[in-house]
N, C-alpha and C. Protein backbone atom coordinates (compact mmCIF):
# COMPACT_ATOMS: atom_id res chain seq x y z
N UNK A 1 0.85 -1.18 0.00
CA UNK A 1 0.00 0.00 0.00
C UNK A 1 0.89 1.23 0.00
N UNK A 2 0.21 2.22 -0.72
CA UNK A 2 1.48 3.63 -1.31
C UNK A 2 0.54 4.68 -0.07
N UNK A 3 0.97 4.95 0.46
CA UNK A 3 0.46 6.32 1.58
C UNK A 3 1.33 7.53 1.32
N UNK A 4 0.68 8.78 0.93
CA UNK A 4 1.53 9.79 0.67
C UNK A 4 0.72 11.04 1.95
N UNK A 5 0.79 11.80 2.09
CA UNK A 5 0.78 12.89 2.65
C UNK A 5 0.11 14.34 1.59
N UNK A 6 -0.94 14.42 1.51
CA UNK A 6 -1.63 15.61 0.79
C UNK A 6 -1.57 16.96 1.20
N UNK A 7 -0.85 17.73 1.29
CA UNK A 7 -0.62 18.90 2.37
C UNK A 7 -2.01 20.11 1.37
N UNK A 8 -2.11 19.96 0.73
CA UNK A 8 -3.27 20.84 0.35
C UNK A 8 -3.57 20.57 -1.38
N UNK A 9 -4.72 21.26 -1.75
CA UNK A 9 -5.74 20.94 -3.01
C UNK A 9 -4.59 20.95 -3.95
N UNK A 10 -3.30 21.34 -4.27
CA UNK A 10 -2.60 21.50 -5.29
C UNK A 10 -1.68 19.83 -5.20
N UNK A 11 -1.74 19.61 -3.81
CA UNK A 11 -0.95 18.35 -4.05
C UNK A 11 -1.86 16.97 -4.31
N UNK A 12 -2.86 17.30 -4.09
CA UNK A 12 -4.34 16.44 -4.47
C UNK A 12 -4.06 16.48 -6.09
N UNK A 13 -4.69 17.57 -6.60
CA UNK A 13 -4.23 17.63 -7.84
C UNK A 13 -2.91 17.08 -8.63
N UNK A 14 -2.03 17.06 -8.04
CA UNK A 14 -0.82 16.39 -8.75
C UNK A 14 -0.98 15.06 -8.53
N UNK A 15 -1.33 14.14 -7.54
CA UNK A 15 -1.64 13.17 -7.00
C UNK A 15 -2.40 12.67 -8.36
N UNK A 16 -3.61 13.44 -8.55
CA UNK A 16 -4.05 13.04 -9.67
C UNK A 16 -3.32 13.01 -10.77
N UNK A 17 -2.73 14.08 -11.33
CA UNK A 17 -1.52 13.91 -12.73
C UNK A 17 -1.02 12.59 -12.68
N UNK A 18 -0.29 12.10 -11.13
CA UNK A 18 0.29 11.45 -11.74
C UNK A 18 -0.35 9.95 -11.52
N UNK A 19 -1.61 9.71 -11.13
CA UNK A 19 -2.84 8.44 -11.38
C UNK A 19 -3.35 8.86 -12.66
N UNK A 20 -3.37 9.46 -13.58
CA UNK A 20 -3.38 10.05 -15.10
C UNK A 20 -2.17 9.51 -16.19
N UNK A 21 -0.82 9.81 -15.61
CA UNK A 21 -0.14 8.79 -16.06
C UNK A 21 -0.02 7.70 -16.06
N UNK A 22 0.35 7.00 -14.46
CA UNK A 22 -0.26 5.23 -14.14
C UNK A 22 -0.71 4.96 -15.44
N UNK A 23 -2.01 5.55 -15.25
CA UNK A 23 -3.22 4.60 -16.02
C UNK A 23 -2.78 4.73 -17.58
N UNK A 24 -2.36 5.91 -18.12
CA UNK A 24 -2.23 6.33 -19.13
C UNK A 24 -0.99 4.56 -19.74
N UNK A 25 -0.12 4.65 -18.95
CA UNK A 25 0.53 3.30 -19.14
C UNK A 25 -0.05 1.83 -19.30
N UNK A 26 -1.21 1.85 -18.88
CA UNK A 26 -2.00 0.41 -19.01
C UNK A 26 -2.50 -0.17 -20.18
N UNK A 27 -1.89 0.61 -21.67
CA UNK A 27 -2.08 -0.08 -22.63
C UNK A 27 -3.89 -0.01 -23.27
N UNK A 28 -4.49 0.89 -22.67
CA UNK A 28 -5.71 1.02 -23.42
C UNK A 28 -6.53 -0.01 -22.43
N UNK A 29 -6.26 -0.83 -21.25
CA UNK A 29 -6.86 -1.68 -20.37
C UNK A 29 -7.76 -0.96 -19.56
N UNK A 30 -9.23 -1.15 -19.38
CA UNK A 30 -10.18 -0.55 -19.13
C UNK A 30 -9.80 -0.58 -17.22
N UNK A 31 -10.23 0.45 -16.33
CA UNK A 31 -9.40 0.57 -14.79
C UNK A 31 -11.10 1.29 -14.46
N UNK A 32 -11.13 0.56 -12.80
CA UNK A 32 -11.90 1.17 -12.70
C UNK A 32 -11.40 1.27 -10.65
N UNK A 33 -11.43 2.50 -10.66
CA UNK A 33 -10.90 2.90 -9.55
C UNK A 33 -12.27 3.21 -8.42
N UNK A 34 -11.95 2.64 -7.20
CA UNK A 34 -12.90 2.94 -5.70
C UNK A 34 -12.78 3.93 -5.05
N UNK A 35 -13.03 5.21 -4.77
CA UNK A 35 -12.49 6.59 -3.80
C UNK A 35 -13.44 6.11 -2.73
N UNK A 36 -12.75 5.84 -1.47
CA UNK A 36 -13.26 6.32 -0.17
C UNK A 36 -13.03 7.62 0.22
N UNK A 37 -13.61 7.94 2.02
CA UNK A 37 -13.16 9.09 2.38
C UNK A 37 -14.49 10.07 2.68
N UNK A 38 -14.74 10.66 3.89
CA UNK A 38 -15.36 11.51 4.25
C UNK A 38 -15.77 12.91 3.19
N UNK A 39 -16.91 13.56 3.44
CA UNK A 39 -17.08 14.15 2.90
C UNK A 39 -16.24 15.48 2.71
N UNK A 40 -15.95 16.21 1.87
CA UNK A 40 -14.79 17.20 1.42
C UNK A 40 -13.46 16.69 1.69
N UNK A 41 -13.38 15.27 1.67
CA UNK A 41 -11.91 14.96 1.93
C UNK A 41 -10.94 14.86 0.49
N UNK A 42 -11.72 15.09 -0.52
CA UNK A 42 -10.92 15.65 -1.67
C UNK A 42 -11.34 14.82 -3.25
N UNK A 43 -12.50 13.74 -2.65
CA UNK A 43 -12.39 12.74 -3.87
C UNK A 43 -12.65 13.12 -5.23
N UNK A 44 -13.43 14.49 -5.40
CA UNK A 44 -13.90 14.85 -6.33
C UNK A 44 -12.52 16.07 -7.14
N UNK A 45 -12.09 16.31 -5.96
CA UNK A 45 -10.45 17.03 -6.57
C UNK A 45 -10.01 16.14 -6.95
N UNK A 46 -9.48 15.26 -6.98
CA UNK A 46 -8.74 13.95 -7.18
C UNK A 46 -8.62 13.88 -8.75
N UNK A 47 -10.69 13.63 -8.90
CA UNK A 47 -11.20 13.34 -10.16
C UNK A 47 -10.40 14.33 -10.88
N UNK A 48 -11.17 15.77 -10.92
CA UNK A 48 -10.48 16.92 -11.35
C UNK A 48 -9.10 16.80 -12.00
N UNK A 49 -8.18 16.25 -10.62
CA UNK A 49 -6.75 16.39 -11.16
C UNK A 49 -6.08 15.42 -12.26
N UNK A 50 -6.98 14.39 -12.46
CA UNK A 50 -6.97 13.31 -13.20
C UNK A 50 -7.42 13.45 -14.59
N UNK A 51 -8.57 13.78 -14.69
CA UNK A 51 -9.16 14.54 -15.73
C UNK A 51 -8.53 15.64 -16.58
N UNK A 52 -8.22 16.78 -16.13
CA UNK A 52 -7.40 17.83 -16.58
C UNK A 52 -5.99 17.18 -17.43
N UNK A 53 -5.70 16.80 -16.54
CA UNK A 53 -4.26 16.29 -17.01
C UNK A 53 -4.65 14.95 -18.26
N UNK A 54 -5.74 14.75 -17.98
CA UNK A 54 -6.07 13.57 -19.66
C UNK A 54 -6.44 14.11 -19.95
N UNK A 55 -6.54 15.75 -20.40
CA UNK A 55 -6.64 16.69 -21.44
C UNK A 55 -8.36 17.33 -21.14
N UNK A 56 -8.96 16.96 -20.10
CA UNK A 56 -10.35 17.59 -20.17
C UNK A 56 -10.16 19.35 -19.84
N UNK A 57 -11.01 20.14 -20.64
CA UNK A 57 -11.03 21.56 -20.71
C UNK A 57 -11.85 22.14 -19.93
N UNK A 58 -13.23 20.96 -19.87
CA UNK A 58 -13.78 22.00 -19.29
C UNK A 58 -14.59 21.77 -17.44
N UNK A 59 -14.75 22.26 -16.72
CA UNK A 59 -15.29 21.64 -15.26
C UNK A 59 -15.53 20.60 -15.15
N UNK A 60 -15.16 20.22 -14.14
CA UNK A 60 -15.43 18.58 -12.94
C UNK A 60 -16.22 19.12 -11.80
N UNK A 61 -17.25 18.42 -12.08
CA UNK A 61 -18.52 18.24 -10.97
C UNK A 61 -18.58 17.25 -10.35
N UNK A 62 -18.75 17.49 -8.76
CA UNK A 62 -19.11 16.70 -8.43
C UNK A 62 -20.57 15.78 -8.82
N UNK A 63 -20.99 14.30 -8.69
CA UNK A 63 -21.99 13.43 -9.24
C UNK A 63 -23.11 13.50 -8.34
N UNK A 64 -23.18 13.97 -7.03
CA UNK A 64 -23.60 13.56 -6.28
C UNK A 64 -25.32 13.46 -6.53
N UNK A 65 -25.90 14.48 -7.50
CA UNK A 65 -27.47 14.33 -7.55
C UNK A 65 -27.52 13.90 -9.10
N UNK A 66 -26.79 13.76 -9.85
CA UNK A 66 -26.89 13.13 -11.26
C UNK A 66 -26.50 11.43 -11.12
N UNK A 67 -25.52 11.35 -10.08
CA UNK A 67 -25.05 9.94 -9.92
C UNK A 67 -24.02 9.74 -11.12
N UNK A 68 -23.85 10.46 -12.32
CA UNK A 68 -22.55 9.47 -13.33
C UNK A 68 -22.59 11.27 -14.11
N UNK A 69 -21.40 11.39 -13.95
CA UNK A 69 -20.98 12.49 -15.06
C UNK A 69 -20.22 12.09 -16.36
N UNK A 70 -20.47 12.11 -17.31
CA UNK A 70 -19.74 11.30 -18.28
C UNK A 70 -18.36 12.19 -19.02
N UNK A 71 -17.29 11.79 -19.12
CA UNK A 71 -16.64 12.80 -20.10
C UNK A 71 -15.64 11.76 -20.77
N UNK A 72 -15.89 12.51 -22.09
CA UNK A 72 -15.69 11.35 -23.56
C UNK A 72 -14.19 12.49 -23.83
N UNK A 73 -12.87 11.80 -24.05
CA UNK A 73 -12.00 12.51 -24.66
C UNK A 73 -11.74 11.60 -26.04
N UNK A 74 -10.66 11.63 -26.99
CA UNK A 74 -10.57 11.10 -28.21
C UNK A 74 -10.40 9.54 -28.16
N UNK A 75 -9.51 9.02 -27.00
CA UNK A 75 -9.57 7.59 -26.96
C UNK A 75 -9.72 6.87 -25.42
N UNK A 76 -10.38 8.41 -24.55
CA UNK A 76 -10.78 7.70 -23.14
C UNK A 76 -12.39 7.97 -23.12
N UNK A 77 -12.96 6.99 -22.39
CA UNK A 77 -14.05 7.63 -21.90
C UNK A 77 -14.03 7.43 -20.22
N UNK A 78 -14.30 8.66 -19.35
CA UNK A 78 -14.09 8.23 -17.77
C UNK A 78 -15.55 8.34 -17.59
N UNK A 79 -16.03 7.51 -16.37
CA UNK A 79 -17.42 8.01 -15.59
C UNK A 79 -17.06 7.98 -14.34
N UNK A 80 -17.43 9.02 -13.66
CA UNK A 80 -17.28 9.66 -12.50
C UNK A 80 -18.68 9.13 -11.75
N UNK A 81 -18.79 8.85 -11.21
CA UNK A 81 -20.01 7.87 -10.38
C UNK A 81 -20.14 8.32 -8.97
N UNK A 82 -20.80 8.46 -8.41
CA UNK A 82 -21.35 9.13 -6.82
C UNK A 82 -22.18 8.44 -6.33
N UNK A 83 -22.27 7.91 -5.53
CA UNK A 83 -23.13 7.07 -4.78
C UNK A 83 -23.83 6.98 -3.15
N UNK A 84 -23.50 8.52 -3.38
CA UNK A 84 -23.50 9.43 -1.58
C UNK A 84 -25.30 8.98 -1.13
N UNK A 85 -25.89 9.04 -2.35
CA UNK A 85 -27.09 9.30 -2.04
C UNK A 85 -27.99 7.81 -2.47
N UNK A 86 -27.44 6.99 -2.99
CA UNK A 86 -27.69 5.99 -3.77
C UNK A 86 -27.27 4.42 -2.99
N UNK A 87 -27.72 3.52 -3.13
CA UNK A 87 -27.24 2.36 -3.15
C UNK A 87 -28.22 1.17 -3.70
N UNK A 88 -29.19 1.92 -4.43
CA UNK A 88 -30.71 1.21 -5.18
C UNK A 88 -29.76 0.43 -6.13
N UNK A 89 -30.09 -1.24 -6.33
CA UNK A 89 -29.49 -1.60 -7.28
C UNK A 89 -29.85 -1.31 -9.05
N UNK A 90 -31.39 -0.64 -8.68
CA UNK A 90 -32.19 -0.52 -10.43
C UNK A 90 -30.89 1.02 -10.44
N UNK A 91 -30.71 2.01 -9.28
CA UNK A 91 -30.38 3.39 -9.81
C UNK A 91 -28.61 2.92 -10.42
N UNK A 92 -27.75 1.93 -10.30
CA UNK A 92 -26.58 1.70 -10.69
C UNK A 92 -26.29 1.25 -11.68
N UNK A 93 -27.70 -0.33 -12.24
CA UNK A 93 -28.17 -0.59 -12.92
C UNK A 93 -28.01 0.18 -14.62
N UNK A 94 -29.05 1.43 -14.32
CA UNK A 94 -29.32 2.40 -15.08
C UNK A 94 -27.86 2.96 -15.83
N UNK A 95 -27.08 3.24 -14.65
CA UNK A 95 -25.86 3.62 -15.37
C UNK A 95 -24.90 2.74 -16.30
N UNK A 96 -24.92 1.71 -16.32
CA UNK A 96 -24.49 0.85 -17.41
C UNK A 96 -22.94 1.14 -17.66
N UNK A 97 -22.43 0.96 -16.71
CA UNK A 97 -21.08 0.54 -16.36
C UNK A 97 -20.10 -0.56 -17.25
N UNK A 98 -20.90 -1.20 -16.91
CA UNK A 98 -20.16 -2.14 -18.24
C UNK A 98 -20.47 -2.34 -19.55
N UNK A 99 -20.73 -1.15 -19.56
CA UNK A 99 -21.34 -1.33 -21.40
C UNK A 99 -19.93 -1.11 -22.41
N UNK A 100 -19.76 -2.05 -23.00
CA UNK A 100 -18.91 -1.94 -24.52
C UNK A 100 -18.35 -0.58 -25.14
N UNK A 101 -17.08 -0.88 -24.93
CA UNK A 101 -16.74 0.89 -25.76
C UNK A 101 -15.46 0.88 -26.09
N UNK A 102 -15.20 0.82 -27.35
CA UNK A 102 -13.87 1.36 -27.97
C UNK A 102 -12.81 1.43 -28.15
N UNK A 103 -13.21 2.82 -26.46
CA UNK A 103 -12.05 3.64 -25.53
C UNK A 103 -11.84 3.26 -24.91
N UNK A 104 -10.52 3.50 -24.02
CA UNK A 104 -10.38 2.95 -22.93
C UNK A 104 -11.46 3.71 -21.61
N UNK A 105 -11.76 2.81 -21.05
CA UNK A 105 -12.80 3.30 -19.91
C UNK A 105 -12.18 3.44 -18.58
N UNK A 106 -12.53 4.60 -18.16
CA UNK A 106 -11.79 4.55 -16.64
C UNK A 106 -12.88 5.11 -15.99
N UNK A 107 -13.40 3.88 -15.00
CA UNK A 107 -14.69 4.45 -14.06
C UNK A 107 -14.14 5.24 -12.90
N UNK A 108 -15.00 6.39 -12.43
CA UNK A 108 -14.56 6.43 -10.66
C UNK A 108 -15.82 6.02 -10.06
N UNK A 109 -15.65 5.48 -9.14
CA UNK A 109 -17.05 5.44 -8.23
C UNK A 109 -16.32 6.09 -6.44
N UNK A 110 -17.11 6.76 -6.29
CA UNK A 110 -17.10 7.19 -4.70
C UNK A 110 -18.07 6.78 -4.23
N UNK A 111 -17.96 6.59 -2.82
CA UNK A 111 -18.81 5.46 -2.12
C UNK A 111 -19.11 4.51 -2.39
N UNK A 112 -17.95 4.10 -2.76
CA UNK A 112 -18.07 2.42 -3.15
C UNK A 112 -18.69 1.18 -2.56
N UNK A 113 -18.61 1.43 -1.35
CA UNK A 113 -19.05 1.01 0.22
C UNK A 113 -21.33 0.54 -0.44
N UNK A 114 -21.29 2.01 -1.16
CA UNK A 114 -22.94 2.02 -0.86
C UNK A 114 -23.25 0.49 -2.69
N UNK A 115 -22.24 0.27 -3.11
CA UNK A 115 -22.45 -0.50 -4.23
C UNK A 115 -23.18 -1.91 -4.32
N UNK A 116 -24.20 -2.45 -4.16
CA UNK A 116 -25.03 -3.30 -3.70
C UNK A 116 -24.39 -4.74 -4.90
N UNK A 117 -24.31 -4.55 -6.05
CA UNK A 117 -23.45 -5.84 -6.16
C UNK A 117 -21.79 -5.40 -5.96
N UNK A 118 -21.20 -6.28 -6.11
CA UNK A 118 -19.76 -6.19 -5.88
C UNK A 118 -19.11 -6.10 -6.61
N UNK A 119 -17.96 -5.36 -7.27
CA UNK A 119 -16.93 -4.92 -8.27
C UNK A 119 -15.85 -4.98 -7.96
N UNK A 120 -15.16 -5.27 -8.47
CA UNK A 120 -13.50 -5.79 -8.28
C UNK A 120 -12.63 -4.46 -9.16
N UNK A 121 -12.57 -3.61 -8.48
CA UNK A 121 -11.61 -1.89 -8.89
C UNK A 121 -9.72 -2.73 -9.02
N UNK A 122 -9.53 -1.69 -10.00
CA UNK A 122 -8.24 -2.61 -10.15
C UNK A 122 -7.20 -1.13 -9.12
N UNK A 123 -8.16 -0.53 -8.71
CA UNK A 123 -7.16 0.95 -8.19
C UNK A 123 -8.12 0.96 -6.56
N UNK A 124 -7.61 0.80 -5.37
CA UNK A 124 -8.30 1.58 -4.55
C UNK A 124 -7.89 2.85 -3.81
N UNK A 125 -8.52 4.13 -3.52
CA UNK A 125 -7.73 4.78 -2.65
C UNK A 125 -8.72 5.39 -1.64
N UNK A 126 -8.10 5.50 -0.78
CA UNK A 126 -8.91 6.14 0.25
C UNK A 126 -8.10 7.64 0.70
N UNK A 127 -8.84 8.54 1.09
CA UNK A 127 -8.76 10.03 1.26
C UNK A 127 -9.79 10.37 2.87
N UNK A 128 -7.95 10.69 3.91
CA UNK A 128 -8.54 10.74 5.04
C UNK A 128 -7.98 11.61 5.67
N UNK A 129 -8.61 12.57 6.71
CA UNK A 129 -8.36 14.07 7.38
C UNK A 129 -7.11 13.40 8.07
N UNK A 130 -5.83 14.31 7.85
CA UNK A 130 -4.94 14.07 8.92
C UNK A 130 -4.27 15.31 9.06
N UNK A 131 -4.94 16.10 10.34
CA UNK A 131 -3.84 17.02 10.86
C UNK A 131 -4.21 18.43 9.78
N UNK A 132 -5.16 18.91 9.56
CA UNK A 132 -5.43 19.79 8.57
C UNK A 132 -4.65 19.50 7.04
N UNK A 133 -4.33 18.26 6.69
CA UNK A 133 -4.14 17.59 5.62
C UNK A 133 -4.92 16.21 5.18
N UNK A 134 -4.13 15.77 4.04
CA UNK A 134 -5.28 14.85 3.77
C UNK A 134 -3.77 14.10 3.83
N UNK A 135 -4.51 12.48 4.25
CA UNK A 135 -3.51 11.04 4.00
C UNK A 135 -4.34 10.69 2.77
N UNK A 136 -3.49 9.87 1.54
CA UNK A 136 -4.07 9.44 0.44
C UNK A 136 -3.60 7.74 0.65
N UNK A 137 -4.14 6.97 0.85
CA UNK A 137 -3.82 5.11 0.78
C UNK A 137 -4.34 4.78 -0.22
N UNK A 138 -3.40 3.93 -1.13
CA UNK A 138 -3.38 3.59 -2.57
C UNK A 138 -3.18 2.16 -2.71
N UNK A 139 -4.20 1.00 -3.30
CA UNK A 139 -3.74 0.00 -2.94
C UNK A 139 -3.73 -0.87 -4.20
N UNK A 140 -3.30 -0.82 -5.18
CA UNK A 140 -3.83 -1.82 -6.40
C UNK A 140 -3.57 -2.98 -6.35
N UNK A 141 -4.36 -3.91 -7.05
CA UNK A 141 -4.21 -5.13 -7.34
C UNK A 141 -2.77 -5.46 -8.62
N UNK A 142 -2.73 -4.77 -9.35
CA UNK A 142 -1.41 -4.03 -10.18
C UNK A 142 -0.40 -3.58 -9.79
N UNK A 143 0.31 -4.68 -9.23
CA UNK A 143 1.81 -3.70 -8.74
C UNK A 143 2.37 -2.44 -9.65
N UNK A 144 2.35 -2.66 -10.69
CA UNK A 144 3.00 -1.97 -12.00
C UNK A 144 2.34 -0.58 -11.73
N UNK A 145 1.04 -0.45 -11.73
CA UNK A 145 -0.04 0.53 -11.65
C UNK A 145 0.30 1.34 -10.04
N UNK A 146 0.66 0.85 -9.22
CA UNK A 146 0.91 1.69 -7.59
C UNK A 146 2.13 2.09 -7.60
N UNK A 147 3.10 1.44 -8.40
CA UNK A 147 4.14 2.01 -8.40
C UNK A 147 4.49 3.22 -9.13
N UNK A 148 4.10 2.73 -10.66
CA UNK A 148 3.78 3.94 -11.35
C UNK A 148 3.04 5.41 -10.44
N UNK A 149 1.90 5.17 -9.89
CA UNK A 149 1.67 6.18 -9.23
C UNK A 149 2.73 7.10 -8.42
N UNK A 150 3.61 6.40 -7.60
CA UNK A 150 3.93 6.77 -6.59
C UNK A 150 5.32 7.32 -7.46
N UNK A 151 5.91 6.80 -7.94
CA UNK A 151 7.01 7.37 -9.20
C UNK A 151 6.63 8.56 -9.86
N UNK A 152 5.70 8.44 -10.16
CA UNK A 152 5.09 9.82 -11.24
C UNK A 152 5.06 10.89 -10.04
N UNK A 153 4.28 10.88 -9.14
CA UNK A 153 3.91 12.07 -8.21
C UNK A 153 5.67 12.29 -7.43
N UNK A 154 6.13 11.41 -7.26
CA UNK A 154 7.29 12.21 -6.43
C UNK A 154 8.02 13.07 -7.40
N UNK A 155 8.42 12.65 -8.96
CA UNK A 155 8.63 14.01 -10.11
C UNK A 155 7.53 15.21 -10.43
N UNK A 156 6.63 15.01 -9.65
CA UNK A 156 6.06 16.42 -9.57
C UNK A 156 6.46 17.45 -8.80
């Protein structure tokens, strides 16, 4: 497990750049990552910092009353998934998660916890208050993929 130290929203953000690269290395292999973590503990910055850096232009919203924000770039598609309010299996259902595509797919789901069938994330991280900072715990099933992470962000 990779534990780094988040001292504020800019190092969240790089955190993300460099889970943007990771993944960017996986060969077009579809990843679908778990965010734990209290509320404002950063998961939706995370997204943000991840996003941007795979070239998205324009705002990252949080999901929380839409449940799936979709954003299509030229050969990714990510869904950003929220589940704060949710754990109906017809409302997850609906979103169609595993539907067929192309691109490479990179899901997020937050509140993974509330997910009524079970999914096997090839990325987990959790995002937790420490000390007017955030702790980030990173755990993949992909050695290649946690390391990469943790390589990329310390050259930031």
């Amino acid at each position: 497990m990779l534990e780094l130290i988040l001292k504020n929203e800019t190092d969240t953000l790089a955190l993300g750049a460099a889970i943007n690269q990771a993944v960017g290395e996986m060969n077009g292999q579809d990843i679908e990552v778990h965010l734990s973590g209290n509320l404002g503990a950063g998961k939706t910055t995370l997204v943000r910092g991840i996003l941007h850096n795979a070239g998205w232009q324009g705002s990252v919203t949080s999901p929380s009353y839409t449940l799936c924000e979709e954003y299509q770039l030229s050969n990714q598609l990510f869904l950003h998934v929220d589940l704060y309010r949710t754990g109906a299996a017809e409302d997850i259902e609906i979103l169609d998660l595993d539907r067929k595509s192309k691109k490479q797919k990179i899901i997020f789901i937050e509140w993974p916890e509330n997910l009524v069938a079970k999914r096997s994330p090839h990325l987990i991280i959790e995002l937790l208050h420490y000390h007017q900072q955030r702790q980030a715990q990173i755990l993949s099933e992909i050695h290649a993929l946690e390391s990469s992470i943790q390589t990329y962000y310390e050259k930031i």
